[in-house]
N, C-alpha and C. Protein backbone atom coordinates (compact mmCIF):
# COMPACT_ATOMS: atom_id res chain seq x y z
N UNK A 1 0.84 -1.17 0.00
CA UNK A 1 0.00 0.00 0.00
C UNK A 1 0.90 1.25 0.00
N UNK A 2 0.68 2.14 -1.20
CA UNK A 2 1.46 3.54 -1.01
C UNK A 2 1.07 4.42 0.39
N UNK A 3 2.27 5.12 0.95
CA UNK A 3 1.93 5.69 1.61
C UNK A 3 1.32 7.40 1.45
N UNK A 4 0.81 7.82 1.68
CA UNK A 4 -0.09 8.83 1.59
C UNK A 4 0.79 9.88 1.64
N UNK A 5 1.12 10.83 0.48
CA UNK A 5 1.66 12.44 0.71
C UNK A 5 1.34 13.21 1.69
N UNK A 6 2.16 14.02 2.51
CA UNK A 6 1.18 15.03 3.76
C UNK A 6 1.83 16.13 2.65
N UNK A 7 1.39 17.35 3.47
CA UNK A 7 1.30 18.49 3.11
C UNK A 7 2.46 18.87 2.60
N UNK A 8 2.72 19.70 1.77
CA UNK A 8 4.34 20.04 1.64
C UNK A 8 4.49 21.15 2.47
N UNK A 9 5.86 21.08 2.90
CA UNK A 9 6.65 21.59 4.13
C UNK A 9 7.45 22.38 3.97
N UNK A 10 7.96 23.57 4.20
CA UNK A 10 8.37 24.23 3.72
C UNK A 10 9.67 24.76 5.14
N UNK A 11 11.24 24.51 5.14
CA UNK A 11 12.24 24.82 6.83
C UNK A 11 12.65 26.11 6.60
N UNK A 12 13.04 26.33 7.49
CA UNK A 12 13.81 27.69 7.94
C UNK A 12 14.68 27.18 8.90
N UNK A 13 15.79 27.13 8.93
CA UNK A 13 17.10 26.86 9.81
C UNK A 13 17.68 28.33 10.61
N UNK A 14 17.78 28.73 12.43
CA UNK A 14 18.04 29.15 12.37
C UNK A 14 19.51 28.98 13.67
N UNK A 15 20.24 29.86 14.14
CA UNK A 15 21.24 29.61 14.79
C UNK A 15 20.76 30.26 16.51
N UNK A 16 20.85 29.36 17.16
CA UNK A 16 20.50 30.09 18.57
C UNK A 16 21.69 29.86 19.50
N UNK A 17 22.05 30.95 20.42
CA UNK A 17 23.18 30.89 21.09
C UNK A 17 22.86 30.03 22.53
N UNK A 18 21.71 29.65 22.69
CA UNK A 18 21.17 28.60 24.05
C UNK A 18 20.03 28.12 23.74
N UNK A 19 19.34 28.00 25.05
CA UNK A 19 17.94 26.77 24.27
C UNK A 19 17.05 28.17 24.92
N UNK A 20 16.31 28.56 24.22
CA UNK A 20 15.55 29.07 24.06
C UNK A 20 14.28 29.32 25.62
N UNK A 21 14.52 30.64 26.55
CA UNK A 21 13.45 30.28 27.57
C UNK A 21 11.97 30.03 27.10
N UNK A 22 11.73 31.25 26.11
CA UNK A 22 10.24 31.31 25.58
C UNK A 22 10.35 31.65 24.31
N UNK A 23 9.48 31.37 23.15
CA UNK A 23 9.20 31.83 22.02
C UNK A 23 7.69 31.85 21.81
N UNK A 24 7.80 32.80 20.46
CA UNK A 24 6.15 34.09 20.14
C UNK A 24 6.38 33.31 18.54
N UNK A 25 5.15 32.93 18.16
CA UNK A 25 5.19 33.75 16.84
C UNK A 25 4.39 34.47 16.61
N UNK A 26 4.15 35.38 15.30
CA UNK A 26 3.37 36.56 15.29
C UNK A 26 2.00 36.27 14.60
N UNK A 27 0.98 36.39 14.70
CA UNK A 27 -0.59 36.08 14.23
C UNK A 27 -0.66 35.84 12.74
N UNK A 28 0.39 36.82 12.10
CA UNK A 28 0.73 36.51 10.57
C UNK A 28 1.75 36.14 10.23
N UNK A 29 2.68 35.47 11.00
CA UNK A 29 3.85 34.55 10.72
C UNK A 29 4.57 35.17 9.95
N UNK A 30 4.75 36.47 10.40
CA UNK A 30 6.05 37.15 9.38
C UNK A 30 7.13 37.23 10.61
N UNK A 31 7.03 37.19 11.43
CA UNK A 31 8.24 37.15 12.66
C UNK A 31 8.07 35.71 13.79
N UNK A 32 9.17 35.09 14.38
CA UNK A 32 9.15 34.44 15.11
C UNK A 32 10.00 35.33 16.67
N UNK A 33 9.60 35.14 17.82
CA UNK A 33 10.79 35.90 19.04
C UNK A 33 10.95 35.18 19.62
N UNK A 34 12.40 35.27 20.34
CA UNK A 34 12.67 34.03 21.61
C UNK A 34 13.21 34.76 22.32
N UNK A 35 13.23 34.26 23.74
CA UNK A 35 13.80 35.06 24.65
C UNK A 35 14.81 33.98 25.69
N UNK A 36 16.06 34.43 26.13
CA UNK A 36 17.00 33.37 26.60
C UNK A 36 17.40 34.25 28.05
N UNK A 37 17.76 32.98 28.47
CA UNK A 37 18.36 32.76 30.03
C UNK A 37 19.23 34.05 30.39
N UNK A 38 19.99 34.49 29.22
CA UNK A 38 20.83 36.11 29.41
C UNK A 38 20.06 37.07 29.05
N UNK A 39 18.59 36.88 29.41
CA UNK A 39 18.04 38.36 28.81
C UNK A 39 18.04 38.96 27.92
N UNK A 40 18.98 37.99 26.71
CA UNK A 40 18.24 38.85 25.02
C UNK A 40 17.42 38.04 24.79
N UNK A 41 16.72 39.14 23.58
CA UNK A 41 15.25 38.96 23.19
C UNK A 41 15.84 39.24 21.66
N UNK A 42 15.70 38.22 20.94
CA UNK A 42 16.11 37.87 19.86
C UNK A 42 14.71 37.60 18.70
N UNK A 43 14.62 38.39 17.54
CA UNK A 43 13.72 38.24 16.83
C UNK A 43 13.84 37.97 15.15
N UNK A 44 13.12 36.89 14.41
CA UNK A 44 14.08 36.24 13.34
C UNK A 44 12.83 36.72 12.18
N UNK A 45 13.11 36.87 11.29
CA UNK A 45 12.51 37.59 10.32
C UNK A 45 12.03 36.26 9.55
N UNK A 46 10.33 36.18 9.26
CA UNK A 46 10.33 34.99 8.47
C UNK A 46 9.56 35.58 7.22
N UNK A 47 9.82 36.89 6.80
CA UNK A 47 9.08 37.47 5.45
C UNK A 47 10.41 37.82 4.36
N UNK A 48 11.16 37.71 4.81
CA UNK A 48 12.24 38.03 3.69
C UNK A 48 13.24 37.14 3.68
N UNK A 49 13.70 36.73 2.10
CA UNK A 49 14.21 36.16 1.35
C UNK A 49 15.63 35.91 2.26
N UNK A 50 15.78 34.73 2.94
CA UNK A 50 17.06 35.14 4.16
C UNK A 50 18.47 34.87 3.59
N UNK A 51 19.20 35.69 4.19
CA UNK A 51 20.37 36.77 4.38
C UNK A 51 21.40 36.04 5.70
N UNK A 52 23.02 35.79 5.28
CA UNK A 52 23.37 35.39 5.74
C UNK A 52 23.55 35.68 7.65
N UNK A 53 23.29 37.09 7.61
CA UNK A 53 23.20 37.67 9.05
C UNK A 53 21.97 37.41 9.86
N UNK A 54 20.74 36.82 8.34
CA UNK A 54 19.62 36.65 9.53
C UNK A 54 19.48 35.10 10.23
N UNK A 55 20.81 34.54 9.96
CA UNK A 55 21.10 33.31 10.75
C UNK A 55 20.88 33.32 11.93
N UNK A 56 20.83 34.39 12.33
CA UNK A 56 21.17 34.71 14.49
C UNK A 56 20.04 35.68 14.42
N UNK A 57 19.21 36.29 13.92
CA UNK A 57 18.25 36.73 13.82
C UNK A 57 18.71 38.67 14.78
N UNK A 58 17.94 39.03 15.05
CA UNK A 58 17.88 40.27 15.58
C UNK A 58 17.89 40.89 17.14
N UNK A 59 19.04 40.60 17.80
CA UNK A 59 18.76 40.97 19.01
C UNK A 59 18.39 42.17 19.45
N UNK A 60 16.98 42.16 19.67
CA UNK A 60 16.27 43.37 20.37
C UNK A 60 16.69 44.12 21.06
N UNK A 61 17.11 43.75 22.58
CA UNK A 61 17.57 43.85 23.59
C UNK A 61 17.50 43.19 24.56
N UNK A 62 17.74 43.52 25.79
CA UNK A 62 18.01 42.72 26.92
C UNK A 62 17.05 42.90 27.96
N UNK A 63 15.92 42.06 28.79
CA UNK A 63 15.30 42.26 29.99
C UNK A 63 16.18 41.90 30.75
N UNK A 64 15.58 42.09 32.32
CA UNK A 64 16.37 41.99 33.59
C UNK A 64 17.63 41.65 33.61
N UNK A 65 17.90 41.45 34.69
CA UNK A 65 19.72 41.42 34.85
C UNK A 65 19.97 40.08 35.80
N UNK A 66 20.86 39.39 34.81
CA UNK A 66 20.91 38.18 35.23
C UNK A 66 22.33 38.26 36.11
N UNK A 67 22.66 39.10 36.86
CA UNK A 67 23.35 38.96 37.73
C UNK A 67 23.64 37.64 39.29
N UNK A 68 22.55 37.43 39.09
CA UNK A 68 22.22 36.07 40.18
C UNK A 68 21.67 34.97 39.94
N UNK A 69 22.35 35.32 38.67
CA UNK A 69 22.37 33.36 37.68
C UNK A 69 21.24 33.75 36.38
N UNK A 70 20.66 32.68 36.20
CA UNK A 70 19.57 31.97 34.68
C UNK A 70 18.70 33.10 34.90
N UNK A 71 18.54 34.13 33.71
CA UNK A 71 16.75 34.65 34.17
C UNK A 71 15.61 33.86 33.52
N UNK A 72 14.17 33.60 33.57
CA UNK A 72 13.34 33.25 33.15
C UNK A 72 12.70 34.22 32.33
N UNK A 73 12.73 34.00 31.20
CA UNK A 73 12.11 35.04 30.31
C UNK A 73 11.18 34.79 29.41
N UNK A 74 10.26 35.61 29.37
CA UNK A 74 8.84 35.08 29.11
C UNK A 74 8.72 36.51 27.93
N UNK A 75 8.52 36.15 26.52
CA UNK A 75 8.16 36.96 25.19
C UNK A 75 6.90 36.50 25.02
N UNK A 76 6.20 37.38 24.50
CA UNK A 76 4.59 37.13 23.87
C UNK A 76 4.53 38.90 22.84
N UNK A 77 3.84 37.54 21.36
CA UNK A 77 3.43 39.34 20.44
C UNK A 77 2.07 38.95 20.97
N UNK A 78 1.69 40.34 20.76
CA UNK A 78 0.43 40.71 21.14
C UNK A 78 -0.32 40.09 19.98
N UNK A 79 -1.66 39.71 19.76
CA UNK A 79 -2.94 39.24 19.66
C UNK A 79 -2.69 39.56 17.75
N UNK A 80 -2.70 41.51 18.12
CA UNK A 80 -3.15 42.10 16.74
C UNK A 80 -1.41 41.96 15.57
N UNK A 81 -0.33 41.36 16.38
CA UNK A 81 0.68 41.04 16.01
C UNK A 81 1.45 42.35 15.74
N UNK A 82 0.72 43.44 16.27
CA UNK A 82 1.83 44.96 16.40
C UNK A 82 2.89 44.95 17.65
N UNK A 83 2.90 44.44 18.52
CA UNK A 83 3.96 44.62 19.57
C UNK A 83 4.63 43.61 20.27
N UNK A 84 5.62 43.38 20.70
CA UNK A 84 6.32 42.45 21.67
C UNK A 84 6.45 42.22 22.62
N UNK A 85 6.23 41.77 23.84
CA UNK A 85 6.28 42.16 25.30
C UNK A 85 7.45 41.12 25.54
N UNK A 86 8.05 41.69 26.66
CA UNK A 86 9.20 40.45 27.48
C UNK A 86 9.40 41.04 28.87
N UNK A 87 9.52 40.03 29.41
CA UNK A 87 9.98 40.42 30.68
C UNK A 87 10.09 39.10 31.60
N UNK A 88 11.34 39.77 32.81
CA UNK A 88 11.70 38.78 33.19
C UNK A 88 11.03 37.71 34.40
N UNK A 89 11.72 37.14 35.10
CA UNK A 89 10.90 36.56 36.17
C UNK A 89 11.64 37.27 37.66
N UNK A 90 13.42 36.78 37.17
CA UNK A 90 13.89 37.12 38.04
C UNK A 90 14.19 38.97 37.70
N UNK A 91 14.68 39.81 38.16
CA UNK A 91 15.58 40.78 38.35
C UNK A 91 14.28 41.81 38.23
N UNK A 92 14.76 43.40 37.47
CA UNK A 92 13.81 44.44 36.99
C UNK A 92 14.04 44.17 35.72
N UNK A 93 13.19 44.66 34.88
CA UNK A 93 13.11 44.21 33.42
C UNK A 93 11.72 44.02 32.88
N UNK A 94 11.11 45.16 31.92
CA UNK A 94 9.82 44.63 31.35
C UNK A 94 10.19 45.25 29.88
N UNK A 95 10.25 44.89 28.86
CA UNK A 95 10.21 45.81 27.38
C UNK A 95 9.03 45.67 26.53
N UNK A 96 8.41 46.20 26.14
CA UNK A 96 7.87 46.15 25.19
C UNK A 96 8.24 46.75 23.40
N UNK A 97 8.61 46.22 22.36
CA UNK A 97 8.93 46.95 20.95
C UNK A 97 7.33 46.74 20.18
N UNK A 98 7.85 48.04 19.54
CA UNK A 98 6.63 48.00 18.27
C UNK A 98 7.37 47.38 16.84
N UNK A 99 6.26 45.99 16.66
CA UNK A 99 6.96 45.26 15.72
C UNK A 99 6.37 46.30 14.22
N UNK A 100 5.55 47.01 14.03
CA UNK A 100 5.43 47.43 12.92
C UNK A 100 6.57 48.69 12.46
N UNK A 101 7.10 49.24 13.44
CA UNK A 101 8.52 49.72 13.36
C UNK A 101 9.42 49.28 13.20
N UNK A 102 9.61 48.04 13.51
CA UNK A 102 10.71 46.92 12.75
C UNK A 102 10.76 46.62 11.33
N UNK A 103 9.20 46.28 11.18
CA UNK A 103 9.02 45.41 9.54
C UNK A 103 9.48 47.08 8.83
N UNK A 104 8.95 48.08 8.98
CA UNK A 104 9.63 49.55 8.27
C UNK A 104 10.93 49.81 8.51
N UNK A 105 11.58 49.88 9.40
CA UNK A 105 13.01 50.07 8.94
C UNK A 105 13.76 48.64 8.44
N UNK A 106 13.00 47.55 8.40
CA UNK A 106 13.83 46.62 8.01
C UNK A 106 13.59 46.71 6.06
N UNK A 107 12.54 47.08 5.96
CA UNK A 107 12.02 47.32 4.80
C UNK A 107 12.81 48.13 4.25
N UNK A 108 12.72 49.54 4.67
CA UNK A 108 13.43 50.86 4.27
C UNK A 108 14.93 50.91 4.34
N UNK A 109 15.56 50.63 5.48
CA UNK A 109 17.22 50.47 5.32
C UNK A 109 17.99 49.53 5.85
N UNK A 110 17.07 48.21 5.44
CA UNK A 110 17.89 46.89 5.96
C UNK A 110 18.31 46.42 7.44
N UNK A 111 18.59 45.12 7.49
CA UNK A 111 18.55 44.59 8.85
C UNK A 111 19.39 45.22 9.83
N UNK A 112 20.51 45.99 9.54
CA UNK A 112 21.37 46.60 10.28
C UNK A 112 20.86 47.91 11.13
N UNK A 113 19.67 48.42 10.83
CA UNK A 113 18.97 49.25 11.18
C UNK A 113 18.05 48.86 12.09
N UNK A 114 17.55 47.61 12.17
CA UNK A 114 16.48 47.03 13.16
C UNK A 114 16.63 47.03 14.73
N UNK A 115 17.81 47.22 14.77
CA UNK A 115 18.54 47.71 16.41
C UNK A 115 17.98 48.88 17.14
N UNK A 116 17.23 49.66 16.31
CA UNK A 116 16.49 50.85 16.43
C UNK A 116 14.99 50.75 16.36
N UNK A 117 14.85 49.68 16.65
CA UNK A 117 13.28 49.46 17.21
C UNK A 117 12.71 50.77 18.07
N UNK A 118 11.80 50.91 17.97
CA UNK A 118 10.76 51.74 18.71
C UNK A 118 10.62 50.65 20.14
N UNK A 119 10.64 51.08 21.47
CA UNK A 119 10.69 50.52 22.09
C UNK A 119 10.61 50.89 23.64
N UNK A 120 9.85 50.33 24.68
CA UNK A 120 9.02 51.32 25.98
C UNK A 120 9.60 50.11 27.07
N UNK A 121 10.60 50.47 27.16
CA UNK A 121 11.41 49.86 28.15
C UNK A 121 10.84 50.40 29.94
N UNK A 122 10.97 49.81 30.70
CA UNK A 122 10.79 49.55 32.47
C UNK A 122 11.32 49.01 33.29
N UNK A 123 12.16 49.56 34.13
CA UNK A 123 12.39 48.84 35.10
C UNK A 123 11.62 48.80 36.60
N UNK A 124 10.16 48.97 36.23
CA UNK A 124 9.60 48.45 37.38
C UNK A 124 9.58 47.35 38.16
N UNK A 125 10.02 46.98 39.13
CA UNK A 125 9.75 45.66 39.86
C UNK A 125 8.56 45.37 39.86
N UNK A 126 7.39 46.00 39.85
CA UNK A 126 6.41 45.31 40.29
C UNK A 126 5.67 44.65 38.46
N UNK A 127 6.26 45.09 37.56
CA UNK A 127 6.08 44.08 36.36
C UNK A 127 6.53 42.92 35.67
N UNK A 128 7.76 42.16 37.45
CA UNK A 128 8.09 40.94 37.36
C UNK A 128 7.06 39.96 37.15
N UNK A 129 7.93 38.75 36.31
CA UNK A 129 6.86 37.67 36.06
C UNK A 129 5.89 37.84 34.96
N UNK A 130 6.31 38.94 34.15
CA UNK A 130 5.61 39.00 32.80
C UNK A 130 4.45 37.72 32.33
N UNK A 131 3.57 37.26 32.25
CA UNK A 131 3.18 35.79 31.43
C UNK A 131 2.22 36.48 30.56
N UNK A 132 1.72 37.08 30.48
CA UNK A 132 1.09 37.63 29.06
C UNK A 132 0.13 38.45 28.61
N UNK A 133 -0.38 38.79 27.79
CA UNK A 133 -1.24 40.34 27.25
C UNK A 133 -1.71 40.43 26.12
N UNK A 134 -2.50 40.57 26.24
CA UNK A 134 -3.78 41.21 24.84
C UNK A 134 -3.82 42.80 24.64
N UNK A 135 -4.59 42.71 23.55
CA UNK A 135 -5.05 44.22 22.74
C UNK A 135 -6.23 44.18 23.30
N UNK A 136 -6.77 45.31 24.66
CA UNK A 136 -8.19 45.72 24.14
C UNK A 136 -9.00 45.78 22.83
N UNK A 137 -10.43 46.04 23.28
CA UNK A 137 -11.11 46.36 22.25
C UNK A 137 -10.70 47.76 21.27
N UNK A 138 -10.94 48.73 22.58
CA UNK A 138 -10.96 50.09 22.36
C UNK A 138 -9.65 50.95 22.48
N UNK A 139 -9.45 51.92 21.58
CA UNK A 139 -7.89 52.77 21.78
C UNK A 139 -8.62 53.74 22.63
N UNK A 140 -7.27 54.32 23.40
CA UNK A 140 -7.51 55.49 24.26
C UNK A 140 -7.43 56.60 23.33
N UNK A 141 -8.62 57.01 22.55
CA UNK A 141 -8.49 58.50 21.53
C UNK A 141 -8.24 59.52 21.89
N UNK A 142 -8.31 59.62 23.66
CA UNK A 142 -8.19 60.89 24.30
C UNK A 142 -6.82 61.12 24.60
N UNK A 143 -5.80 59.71 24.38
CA UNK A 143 -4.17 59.67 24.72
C UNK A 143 -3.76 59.74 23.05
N UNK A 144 -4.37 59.00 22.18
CA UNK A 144 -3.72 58.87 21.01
C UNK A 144 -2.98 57.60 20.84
N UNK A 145 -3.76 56.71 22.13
CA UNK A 145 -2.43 55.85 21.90
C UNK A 145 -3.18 54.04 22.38
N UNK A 146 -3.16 52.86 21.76
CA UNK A 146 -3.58 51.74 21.55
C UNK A 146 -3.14 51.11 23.32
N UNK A 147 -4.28 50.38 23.26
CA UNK A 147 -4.17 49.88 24.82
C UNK A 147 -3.70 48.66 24.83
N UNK A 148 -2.68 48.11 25.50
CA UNK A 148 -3.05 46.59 25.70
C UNK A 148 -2.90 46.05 27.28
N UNK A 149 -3.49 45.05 27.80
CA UNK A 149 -3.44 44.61 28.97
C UNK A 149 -2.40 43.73 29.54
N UNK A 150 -1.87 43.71 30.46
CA UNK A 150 -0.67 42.98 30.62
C UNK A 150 -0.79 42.03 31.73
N UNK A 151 -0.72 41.08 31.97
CA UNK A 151 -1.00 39.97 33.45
C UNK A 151 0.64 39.69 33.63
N UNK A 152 1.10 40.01 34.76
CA UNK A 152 2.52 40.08 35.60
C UNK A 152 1.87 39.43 37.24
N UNK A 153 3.64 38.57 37.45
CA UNK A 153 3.52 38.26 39.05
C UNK A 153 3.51 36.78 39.10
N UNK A 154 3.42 35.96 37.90
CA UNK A 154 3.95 34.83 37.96
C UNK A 154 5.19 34.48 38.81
N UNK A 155 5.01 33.37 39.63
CA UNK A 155 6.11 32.59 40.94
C UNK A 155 6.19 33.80 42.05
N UNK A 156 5.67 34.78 41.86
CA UNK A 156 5.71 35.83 43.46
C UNK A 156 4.72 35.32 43.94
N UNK A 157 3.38 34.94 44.05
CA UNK A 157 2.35 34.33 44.91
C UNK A 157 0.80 35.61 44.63
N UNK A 158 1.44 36.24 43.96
CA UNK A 158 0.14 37.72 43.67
C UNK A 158 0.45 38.00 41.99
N UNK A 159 -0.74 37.92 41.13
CA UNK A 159 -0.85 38.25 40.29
C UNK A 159 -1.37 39.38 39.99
N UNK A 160 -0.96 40.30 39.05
CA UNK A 160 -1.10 41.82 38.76
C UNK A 160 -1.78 42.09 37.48
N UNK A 161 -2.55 43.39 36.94
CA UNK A 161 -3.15 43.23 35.48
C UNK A 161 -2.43 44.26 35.57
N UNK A 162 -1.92 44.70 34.20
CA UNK A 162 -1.66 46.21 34.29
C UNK A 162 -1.73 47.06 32.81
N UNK A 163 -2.33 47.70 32.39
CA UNK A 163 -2.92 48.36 31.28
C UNK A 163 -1.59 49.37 30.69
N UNK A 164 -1.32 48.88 29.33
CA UNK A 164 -0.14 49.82 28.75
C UNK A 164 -0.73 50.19 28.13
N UNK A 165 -0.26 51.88 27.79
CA UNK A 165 -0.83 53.49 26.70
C UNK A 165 0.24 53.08 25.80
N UNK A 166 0.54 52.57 24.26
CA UNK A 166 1.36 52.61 23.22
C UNK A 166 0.95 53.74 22.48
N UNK A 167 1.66 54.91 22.25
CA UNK A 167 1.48 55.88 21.39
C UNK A 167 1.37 55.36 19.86
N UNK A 168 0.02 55.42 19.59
CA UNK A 168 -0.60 55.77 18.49
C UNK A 168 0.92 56.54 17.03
N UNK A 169 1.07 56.15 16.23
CA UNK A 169 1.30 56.30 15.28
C UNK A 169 0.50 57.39 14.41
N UNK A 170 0.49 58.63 13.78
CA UNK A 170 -0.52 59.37 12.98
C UNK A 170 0.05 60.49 12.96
């Protein structure tokens, strides 16, 4: 009996410098993010024709400070696939980037430029334990600027909601 064709499959090979704490992909699968034990937040481009540099993909930047060993790092894109959240478990450290500021300068002046993410960095303690966040319904029209909700406080014993203002684009 022949065996039955599945779907055709289509790889992407990429290079990671550890095993990976958490990974995102994005609602329209044009980006994948991972986030590692040293606090980069590494993001790999899966819409363009790849480029020997996008082997190691794009390090964002860095949450918390792993000064007292492994951090736990927890990435999630948001819902509507415009933004990134990370943050750590251990140390201070919360970031959020706007991925539609990425796909434009990666567009406009190449990957070497993507280091310049738009990006709403925190070092609040009390937004340890990042685990994850949605897009409201509604934008704040009176700020100009897109809401999303954030749930923090994972392994502290108290869980937190906490509502981010992203400035609106216009």
């Amino acid at each position: 009996m022949p065996k039955e064709a599945g779907p055709p499959v289509s790889k992407r090979c990429f290079s990671l410098e550890h095993q990976p704490q958490s990974v995102s992909i994005a609602p329209d699968g044009k980006c994948v993010v991972a986030g590692f034990a040293s606090g980069v937040v590494r993001l790999f481009d899966l819409t363009s024709t790849p480029q020997p540099e996008d082997r190691w993909g794009c390090a964002l930047g860095v949450v918390g400070n792993n000064a007292h060993g492994t951090l736990r790092v927890h990435v999630e894109i948001s819902d509507d696939g415009k933004m990134l959240f990370a943050g750590a478990r251990t140390g201070k450290g919360f970031r959020a980037w706007d991925l539609a500021h990425f796909h434009l300068l990666r567009e406009t002046r190449g990957f070497a430029s993507a280091t310049r993410v738009r990006s709403y960095p925190s070092s609040d303690a009390r937004l340890r334990g990042f685990c994850s966040a949605a897009r409201l319904a509604q934008d704040d029209a009176d700020s100009g600027a897109a809401s999303y909700r954030l749930l923090c406080g994972v392994g502290y014993g108290a869980m937190s909601v906490w509502d981010l203002l992203v400035p609106l684009d216009g």
